[in-house]
C-alpha atoms as a PDB file:
ATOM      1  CA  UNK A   1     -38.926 -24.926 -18.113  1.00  0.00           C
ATOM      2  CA  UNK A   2     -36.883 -21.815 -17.572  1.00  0.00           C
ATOM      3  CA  UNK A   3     -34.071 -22.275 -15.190  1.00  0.00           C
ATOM      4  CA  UNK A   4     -32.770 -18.969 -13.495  1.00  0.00           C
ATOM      5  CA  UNK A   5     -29.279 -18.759 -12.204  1.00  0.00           C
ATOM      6  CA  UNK A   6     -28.910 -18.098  -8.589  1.00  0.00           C
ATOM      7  CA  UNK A   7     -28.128 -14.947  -7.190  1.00  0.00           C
ATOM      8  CA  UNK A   8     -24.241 -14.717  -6.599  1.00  0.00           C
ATOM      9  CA  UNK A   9     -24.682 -11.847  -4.557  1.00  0.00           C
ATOM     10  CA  UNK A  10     -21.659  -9.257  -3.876  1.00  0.00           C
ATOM     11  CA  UNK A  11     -18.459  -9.106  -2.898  1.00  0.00           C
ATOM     12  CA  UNK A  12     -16.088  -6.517  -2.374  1.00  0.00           C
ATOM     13  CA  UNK A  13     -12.484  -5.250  -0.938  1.00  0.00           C
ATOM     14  CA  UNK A  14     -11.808  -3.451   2.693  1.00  0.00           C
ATOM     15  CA  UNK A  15      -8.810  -1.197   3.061  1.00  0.00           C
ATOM     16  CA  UNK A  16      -7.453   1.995   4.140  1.00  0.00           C
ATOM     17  CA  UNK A  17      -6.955   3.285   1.455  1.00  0.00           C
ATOM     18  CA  UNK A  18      -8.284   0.894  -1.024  1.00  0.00           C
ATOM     19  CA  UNK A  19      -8.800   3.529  -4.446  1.00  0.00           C
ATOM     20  CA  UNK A  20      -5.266   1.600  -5.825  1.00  0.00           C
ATOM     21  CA  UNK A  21      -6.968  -1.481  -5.405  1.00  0.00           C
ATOM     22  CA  UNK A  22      -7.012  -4.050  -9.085  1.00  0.00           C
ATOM     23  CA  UNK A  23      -9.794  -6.012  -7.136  1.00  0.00           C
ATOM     24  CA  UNK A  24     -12.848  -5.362  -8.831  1.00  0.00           C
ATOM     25  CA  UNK A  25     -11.790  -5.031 -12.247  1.00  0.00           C
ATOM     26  CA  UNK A  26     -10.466  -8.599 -11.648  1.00  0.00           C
ATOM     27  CA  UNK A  27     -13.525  -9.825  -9.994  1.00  0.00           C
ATOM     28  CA  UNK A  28     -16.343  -7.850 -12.537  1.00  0.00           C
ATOM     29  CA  UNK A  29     -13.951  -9.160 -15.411  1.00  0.00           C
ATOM     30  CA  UNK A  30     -14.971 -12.606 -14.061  1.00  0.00           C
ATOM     31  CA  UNK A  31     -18.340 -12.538 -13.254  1.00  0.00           C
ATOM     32  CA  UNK A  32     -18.978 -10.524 -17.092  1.00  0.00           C
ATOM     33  CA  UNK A  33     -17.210 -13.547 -18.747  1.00  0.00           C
ATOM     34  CA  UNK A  34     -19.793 -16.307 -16.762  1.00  0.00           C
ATOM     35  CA  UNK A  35     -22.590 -13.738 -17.178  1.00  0.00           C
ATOM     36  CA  UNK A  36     -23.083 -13.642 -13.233  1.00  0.00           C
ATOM     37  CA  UNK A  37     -25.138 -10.918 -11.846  1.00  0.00           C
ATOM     38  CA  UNK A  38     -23.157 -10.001  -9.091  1.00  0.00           C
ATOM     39  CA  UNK A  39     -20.860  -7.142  -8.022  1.00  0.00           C
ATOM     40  CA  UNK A  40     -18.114  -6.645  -6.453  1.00  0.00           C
ATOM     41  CA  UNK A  41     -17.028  -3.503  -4.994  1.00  0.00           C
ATOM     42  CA  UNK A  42     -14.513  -1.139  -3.031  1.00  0.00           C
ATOM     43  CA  UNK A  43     -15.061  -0.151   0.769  1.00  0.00           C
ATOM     44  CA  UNK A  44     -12.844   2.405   2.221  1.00  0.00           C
ATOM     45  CA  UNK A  45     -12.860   1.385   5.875  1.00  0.00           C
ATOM     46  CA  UNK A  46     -10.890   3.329   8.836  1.00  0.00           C
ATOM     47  CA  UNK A  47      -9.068   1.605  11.347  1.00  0.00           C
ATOM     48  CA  UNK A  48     -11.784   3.000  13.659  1.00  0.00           C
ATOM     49  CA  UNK A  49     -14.694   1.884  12.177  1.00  0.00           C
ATOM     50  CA  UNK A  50     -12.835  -1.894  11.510  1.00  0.00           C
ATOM     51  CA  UNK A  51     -14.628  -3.504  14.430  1.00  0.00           C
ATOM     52  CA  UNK A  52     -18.051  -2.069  13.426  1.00  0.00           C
ATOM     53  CA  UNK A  53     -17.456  -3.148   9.753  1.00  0.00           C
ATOM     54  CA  UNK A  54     -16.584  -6.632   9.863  1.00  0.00           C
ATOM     55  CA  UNK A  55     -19.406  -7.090  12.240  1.00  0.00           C
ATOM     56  CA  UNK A  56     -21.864  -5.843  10.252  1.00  0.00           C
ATOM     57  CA  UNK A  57     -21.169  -7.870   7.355  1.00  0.00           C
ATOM     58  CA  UNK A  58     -23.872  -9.938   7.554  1.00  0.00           C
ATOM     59  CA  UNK A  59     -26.692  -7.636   8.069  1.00  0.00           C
ATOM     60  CA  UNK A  60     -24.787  -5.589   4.836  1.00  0.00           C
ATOM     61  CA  UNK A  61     -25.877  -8.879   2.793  1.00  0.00           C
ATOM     62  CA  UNK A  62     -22.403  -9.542   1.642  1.00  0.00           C
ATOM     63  CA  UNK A  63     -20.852 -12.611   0.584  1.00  0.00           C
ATOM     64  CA  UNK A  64     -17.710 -11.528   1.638  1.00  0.00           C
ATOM     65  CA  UNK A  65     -14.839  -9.382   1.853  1.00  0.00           C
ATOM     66  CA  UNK A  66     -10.522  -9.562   0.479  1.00  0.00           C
ATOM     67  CA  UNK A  67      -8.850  -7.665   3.517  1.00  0.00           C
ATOM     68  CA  UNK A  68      -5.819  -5.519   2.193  1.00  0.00           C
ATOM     69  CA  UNK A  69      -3.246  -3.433   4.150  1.00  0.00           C
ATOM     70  CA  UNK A  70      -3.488  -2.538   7.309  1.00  0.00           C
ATOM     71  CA  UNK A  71      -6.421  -4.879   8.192  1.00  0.00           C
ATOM     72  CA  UNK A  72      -5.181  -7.849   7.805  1.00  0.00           C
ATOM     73  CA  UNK A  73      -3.775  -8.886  11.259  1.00  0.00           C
ATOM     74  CA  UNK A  74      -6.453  -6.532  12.866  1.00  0.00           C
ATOM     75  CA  UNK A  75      -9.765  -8.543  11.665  1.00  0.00           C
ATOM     76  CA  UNK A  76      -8.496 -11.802  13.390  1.00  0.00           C
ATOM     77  CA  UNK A  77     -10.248 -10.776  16.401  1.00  0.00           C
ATOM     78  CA  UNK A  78     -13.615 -10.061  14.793  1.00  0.00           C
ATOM     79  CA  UNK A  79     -13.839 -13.579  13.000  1.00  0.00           C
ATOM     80  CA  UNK A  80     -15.717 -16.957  14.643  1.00  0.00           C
ATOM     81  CA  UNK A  81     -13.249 -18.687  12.729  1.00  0.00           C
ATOM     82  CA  UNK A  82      -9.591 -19.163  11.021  1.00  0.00           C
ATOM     83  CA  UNK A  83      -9.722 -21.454   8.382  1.00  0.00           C
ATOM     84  CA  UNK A  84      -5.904 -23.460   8.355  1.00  0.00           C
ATOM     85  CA  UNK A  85      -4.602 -21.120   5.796  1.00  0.00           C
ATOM     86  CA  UNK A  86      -4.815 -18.089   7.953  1.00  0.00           C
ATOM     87  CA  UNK A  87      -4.011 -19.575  10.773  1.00  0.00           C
ATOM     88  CA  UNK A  88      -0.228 -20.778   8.824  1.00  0.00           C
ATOM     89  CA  UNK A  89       0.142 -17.058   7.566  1.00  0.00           C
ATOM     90  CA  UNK A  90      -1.031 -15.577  10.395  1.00  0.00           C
ATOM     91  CA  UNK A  91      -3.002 -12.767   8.620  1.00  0.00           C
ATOM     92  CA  UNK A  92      -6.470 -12.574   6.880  1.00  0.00           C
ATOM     93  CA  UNK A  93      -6.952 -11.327   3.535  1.00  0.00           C
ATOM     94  CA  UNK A  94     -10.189 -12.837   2.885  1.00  0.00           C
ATOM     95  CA  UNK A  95     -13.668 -13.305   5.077  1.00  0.00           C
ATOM     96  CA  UNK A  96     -16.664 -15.534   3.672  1.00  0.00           C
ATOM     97  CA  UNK A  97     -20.032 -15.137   5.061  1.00  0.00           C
ATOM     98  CA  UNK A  98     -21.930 -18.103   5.737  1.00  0.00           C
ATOM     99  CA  UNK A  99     -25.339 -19.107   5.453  1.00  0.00           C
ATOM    100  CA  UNK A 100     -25.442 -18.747   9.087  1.00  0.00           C
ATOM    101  CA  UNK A 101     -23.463 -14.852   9.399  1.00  0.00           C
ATOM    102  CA  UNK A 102     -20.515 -16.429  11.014  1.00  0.00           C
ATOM    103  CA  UNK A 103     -17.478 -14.555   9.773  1.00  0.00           C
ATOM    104  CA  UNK A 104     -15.025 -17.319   8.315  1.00  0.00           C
ATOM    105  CA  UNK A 105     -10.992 -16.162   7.785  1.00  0.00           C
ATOM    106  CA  UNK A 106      -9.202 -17.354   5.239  1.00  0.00           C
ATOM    107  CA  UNK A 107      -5.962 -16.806   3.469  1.00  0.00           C
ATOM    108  CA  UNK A 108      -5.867 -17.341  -0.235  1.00  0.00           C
ATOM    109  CA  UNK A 109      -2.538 -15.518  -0.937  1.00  0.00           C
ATOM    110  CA  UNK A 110      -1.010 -18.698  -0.011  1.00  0.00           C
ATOM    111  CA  UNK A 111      -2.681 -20.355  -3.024  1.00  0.00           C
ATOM    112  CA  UNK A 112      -1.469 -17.265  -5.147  1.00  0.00           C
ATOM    113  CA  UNK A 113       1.961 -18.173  -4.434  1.00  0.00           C
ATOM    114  CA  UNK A 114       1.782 -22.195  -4.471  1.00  0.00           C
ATOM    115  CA  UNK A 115       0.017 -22.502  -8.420  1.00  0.00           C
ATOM    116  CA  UNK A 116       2.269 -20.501 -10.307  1.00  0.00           C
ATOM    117  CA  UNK A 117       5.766 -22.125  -8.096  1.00  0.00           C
ATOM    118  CA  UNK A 118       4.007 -26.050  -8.637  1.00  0.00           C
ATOM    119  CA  UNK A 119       3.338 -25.123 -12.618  1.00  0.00           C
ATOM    120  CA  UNK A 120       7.106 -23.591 -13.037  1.00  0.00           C
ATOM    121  CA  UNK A 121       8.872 -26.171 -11.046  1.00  0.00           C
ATOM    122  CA  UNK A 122       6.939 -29.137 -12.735  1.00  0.00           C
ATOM    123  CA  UNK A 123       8.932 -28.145 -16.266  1.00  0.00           C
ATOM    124  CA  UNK A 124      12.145 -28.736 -14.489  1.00  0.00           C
ATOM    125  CA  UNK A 125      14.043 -31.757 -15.595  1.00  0.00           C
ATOM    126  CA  UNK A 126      15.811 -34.228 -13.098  1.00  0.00           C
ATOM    127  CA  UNK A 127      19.767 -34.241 -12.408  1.00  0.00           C
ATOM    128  CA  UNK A 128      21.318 -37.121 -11.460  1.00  0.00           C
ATOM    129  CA  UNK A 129      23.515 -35.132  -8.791  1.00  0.00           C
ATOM    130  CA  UNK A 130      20.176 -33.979  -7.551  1.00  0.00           C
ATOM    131  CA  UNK A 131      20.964 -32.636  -4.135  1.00  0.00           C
ATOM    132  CA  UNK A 132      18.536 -30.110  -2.935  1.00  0.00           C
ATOM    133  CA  UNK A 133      16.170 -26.951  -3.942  1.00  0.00           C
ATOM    134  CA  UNK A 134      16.624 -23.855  -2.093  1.00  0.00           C
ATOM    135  CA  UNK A 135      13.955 -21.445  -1.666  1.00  0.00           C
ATOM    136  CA  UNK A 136      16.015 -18.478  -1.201  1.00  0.00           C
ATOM    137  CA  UNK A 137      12.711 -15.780   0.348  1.00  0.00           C
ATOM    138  CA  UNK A 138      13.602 -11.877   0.492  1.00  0.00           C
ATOM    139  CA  UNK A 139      11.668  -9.806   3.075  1.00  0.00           C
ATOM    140  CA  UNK A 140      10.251 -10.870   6.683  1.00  0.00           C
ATOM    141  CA  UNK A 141       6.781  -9.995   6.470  1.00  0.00           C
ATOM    142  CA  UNK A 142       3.726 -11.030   6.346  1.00  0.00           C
ATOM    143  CA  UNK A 143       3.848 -11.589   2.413  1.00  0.00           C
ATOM    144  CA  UNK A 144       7.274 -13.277   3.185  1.00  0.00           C
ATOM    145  CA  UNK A 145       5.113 -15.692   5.742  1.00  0.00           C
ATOM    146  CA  UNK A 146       2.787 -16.374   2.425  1.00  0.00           C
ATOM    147  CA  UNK A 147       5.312 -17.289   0.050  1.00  0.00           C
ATOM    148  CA  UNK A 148       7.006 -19.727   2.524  1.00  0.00           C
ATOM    149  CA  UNK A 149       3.238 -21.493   3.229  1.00  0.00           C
ATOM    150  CA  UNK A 150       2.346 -21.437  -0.666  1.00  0.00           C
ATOM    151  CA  UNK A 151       6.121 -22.752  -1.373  1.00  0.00           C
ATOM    152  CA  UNK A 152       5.777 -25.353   1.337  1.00  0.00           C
ATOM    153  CA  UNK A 153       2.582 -26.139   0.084  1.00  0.00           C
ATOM    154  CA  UNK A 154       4.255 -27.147  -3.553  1.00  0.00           C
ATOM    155  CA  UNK A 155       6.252 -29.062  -2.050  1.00  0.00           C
ATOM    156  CA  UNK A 156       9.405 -27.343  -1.242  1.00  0.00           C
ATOM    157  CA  UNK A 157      11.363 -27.957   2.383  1.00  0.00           C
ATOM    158  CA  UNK A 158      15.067 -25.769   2.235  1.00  0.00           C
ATOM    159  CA  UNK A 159      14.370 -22.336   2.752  1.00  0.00           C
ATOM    160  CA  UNK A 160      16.535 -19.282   3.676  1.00  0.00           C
ATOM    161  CA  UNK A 161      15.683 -16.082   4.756  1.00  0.00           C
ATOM    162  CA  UNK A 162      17.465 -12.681   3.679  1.00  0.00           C
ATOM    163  CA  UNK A 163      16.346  -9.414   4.804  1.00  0.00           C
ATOM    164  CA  UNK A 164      17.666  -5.776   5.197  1.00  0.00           C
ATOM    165  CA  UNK A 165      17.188  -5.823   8.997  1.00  0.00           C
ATOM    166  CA  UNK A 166      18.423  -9.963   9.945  1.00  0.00           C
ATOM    167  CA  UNK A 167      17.587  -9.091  13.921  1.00  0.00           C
ATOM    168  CA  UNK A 168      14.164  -8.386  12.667  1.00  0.00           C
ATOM    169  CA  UNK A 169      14.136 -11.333  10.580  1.00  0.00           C
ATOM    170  CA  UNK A 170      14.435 -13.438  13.531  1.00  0.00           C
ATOM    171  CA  UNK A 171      11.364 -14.327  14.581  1.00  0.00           C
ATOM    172  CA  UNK A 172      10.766 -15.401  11.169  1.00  0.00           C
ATOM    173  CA  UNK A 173      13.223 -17.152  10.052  1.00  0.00           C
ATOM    174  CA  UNK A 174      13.029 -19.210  13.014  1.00  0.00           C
ATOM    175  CA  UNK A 175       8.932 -19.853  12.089  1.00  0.00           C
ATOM    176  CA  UNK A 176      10.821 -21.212   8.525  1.00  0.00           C
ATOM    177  CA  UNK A 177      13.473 -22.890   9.975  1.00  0.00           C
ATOM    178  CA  UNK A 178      16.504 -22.067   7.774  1.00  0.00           C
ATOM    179  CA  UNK A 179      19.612 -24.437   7.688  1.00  0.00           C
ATOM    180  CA  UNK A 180      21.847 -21.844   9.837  1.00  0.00           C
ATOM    181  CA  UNK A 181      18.941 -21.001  12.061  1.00  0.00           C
ATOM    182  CA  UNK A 182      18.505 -17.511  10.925  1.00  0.00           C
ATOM    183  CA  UNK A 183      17.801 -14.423   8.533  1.00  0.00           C
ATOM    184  CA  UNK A 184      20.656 -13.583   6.121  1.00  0.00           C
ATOM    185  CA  UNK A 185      22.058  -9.649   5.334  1.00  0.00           C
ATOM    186  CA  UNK A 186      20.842  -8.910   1.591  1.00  0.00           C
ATOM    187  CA  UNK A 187      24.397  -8.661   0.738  1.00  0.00           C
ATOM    188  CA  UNK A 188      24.453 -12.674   1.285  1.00  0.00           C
ATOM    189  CA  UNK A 189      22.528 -13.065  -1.889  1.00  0.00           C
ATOM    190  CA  UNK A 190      23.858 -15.279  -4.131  1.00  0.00           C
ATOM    191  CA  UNK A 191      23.689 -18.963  -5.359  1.00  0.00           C
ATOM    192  CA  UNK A 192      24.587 -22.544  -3.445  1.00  0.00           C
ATOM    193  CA  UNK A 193      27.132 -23.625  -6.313  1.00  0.00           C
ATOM    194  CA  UNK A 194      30.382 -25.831  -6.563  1.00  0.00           C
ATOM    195  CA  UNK A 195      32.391 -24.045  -8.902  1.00  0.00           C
ATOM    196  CA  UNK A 196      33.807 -26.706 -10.726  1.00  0.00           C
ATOM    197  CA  UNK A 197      29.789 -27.956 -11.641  1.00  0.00           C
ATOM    198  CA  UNK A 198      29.755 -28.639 -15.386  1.00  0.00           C
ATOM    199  CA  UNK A 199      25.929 -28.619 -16.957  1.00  0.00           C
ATOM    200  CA  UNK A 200      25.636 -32.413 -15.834  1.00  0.00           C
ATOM    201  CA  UNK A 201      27.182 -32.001 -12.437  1.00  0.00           C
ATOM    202  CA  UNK A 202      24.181 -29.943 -10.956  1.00  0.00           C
ATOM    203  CA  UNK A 203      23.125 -30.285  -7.073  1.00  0.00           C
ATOM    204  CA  UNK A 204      21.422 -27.507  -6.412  1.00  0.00           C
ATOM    205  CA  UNK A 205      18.209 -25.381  -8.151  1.00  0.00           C
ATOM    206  CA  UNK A 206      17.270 -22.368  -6.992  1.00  0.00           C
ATOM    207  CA  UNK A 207      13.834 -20.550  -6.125  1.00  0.00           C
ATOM    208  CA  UNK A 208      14.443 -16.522  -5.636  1.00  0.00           C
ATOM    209  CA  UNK A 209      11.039 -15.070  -3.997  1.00  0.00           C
ATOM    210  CA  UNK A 210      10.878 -11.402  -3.296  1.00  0.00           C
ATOM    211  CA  UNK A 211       8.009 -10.733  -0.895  1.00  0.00           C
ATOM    212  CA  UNK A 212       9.657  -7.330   0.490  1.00  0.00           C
ATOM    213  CA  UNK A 213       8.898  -3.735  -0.932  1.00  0.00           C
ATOM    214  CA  UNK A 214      12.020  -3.516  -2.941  1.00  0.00           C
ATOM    215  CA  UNK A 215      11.505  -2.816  -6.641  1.00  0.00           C
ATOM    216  CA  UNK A 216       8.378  -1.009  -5.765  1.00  0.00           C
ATOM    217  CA  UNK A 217       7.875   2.537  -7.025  1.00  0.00           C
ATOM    218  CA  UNK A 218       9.575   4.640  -4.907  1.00  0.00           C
ATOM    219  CA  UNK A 219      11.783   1.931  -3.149  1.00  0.00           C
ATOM    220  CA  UNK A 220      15.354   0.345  -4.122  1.00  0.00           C
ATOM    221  CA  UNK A 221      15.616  -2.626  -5.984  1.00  0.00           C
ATOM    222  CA  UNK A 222      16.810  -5.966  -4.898  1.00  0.00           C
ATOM    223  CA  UNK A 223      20.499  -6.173  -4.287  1.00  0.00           C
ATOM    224  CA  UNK A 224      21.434  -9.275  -6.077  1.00  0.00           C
ATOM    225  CA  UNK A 225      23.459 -10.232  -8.833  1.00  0.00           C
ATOM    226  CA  UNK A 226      21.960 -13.329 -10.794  1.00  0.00           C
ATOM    227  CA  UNK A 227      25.149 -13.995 -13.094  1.00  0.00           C
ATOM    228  CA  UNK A 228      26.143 -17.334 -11.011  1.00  0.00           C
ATOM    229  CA  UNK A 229      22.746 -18.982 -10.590  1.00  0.00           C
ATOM    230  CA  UNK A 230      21.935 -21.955 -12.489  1.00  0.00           C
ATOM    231  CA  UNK A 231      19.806 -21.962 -15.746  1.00  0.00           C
ATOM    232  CA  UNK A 232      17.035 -23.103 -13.930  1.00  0.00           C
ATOM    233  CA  UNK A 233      16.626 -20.878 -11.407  1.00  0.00           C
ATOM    234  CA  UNK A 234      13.080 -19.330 -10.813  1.00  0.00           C
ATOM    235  CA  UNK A 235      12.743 -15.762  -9.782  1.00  0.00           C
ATOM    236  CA  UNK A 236       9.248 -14.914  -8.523  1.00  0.00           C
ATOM    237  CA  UNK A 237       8.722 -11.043  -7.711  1.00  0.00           C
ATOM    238  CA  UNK A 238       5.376 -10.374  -6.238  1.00  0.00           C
ATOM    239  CA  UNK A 239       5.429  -7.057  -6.541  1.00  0.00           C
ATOM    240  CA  UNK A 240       3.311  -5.586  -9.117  1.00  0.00           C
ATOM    241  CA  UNK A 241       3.591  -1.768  -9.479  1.00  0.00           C
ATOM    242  CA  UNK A 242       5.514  -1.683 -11.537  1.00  0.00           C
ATOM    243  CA  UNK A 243       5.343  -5.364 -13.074  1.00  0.00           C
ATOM    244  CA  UNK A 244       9.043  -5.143 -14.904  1.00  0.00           C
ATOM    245  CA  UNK A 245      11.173  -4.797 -11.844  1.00  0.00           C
ATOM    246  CA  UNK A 246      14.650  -4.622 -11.885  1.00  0.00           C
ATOM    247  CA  UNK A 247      14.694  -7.949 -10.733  1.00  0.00           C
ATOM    248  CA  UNK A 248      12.740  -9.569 -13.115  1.00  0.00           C
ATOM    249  CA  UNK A 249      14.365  -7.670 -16.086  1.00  0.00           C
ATOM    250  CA  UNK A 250      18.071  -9.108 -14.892  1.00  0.00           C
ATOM    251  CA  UNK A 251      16.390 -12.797 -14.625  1.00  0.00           C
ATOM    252  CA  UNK A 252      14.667 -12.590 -18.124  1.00  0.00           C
ATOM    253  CA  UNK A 253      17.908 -11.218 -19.548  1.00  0.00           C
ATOM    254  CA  UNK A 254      19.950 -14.191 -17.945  1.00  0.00           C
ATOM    255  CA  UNK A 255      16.834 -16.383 -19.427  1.00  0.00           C
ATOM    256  CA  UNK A 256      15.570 -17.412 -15.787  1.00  0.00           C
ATOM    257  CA  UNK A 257      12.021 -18.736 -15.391  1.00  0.00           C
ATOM    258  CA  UNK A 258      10.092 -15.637 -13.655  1.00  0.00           C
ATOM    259  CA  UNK A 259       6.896 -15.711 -12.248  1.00  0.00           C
ATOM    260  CA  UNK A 260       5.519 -11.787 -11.766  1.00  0.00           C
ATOM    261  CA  UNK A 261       3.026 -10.209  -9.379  1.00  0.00           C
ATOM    262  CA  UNK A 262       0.267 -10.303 -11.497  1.00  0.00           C
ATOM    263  CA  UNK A 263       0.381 -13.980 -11.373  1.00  0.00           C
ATOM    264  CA  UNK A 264       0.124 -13.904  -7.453  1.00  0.00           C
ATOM    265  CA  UNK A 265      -2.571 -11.317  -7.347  1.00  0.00           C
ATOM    266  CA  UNK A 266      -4.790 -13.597 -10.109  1.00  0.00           C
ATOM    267  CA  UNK A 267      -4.234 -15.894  -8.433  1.00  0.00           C
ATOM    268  CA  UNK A 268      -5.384 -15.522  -5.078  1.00  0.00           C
ATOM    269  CA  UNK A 269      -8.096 -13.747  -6.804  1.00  0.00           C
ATOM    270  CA  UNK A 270      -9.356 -16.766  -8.153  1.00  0.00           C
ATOM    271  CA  UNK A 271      -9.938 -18.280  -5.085  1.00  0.00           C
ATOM    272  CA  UNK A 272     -11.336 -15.780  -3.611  1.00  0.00           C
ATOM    273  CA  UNK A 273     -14.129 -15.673  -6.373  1.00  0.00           C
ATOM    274  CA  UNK A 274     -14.739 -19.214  -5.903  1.00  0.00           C
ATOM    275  CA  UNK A 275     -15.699 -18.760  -2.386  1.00  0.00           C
ATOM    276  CA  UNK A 276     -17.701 -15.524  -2.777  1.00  0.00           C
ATOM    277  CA  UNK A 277     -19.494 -16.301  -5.763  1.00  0.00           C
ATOM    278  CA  UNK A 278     -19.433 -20.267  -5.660  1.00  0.00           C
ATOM    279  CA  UNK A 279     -17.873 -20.523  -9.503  1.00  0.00           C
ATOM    280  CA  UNK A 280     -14.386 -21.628 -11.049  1.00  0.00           C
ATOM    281  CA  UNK A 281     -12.560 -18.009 -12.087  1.00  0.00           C
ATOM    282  CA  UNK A 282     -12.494 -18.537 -15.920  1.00  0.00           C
ATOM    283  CA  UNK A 283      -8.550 -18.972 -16.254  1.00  0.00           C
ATOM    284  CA  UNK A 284      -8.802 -19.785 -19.995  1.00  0.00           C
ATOM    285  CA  UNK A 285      -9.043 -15.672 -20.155  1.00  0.00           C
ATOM    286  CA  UNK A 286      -6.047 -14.803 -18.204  1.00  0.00           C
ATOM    287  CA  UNK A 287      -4.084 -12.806 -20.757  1.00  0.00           C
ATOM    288  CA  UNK A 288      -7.107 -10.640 -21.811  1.00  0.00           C
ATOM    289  CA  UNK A 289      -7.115 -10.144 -17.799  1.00  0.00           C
ATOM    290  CA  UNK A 290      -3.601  -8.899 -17.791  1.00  0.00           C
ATOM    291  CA  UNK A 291      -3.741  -6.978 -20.668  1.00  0.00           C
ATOM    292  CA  UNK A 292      -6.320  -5.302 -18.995  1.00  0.00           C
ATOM    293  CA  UNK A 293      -4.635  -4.826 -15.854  1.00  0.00           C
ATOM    294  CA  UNK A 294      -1.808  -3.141 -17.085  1.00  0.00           C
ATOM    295  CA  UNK A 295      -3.760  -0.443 -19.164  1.00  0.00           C
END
C-alpha cells in the first residue's frame, strides 16, 4: 500500500515592504529537509489593501500568514480570534487558517525569545548568596513587550526598563512593573553589584536584552559599558542586520553568554512552521540554516 503525504499547503509573509524579508528561505529550507511539498512565499501588502487581504485569506487557500512591520497591531481587528500570546504582546505576527476560515492571531516571537533565554540560563550554576536575576530590557516597543512575555515565560520576575525617551517608556514599564516603577535613561546602564563581591559572594546575575533599533545599520549602538557585569551575564541582541553588533562583540570579548538575532528569528520561525505546515522545524539543521542566512 502506498501511503501519500498530505498536502501541507502554503504559507507565506505580509509586509510593507517585505523584499528584506529571511522568511522563506527559512521556511523552504525546512520543508526541503522533510521533503514537504509546500511553499511558502512573500506578499507585498499596502496598508490599504490590509483589510481586504487578511480577509481573503481563506478563499486564497492559505494556511497562513507571519505579519511583519507595520501590520502587526493593524490585523488585530480583522482576526475572530487572539490566541493568549498575542493578546500578552499585544501585536500579531502570525495568523493560522482553520479548517473552518476563521482567522486565528497568534504571537510566536514570544517563543523566539523564551527557548534560547531557558537553554542559556539552565547552564548557570547556583550561588549560595543567590539574591535575584535582573532582566535589564532596552527599548519600549513592541519587540521590547516580546522579550519581557518570552523572559517571563522562562521564568524570570525582576525586570527594568531603559530607553532613550523614559516618558515614552512609561506606559511600558508600568505593563512590566519595574522595582522603581518606571523606564530608566540609557545612561543608567550598568550592573546591580556590591563592590566588595568576591567570585563566591555573588547576589545578583544579569540578563541584558536589546529589543530597540540600536546597533542596526544605520542607527547608534547601545550605550553601555559591560566591564562591571558579572561573568555570567547574558546579553541577548535581537537585532540581526548586522548579526555582530557592537554589543555583542563587547560581551563576547568580556566572555559573556550572548544569544544573537538569528536565534530569535529561528526561532519564532519554528513555530510558526509547526502551525502552518503541522510538522516539528528540523532543529538538528540549525547551523546549515545560519550559514545560509548569512550568505
Amino acid at each position: 500500500m502506498i501511503e501519500c503525504m498530505p498536502e501541507p499547503g502554503v504559507a507565506g509573509v505580509i509586509g510593507w515592504p517585505i523584499k528584506h524579508s529571511k522568511s522563506p528561505l527559512i521556511h523552504r529550507f525546512w520543508l526541503g529537509k522533510l521533503g514537504l511539498d509546500g511553499d511558502y512565499s512573500r506578499f507585498p501588502v499596502a496598508p490599504a489593501q490590509l483589510e481586504q487581504f487578511i480577509r481573503a485569506l481563506p478563499a486564497m487557500g492559505l494556511r497562513g500568514v507571519n505579519v511583519t512591520i507595520p501590520h502587526k497591531l493593524a490585523v488585530m481587528p480583522f482576526l475572530d480570534e487572539l490566541e493568549k500570546t498575542a493578546r500578552d504582546v499585544g501585536a500579531v505576527n502570525t495568523i493560522v487558517v482553520s479548517e473552518g476560515g476563521k482567522l486565528k492571531g497568534i504571537n510566536t516571537d514570544l517563543e523566539g525569545v523564551r527557548v534560547p533565554l531557558a537553554a542559556a540560563a539552565s547552564l548557570w550554576r547556583p550561588y549560595p548568596n543567590h539574591v535575584a536575576t535582573y532582566v535589564q530590557i532596552i527599548g519600549a516597543g513592541g519587540a521590547a513587550r516580546a522579550a519581557f512575555c518570552g523572559a517571563a515565560a522562562a521564568g524570570f520576575t525582576d525586570f527594568d526598563v531603559f530607553a532613550r525617551d523614559p516618558a515614552k517608556a512609561a506606559p511600558f514599564a508600568q505593563f512590566v512593573g519595574t522595582p522603581l516603577g518606571g523606564a530608566q535613561p540609557l545612561e543608567a546602564l550598568g550592573p546591580i553589584r556590591n563592590p566588595d563581591d568576591g567570585p563566591d559572594d555573588q547576589r545578583y546575575s544579569h540578563v541584558i536584552i536589546n529589543a530597540s533599533p540600536m546597533g542596526m545599520a544605520g542607527y547608534p549602538e547601545v550605550p553601555i559599558n559591560l566591564d562591571d557585569y558579572y561573568p555570567d551575564t547574558i546579553v541577548f541582541d535581537m537585532v540581526y542586520a548586522p548579526l555582530e553588533t557592537g554589543l555583542l562583540k563587547a560581551a563576547r570579548a568580556r566572555g559573556l553568554t550572548t544569544i544573537d538575532g538569528l536565534a530569535m528569528l529561528i526561532g519564532q520561525a519554528a513555530e510558526a512552521f509547526r502551525l502552518f505546515y503541522g510538522a516539528e522545524a528540523p532543529r538538528q539543521h540549525d547551523d546549515e540554516l545560519r550559514e545560509l542566512l548569512t550568505r
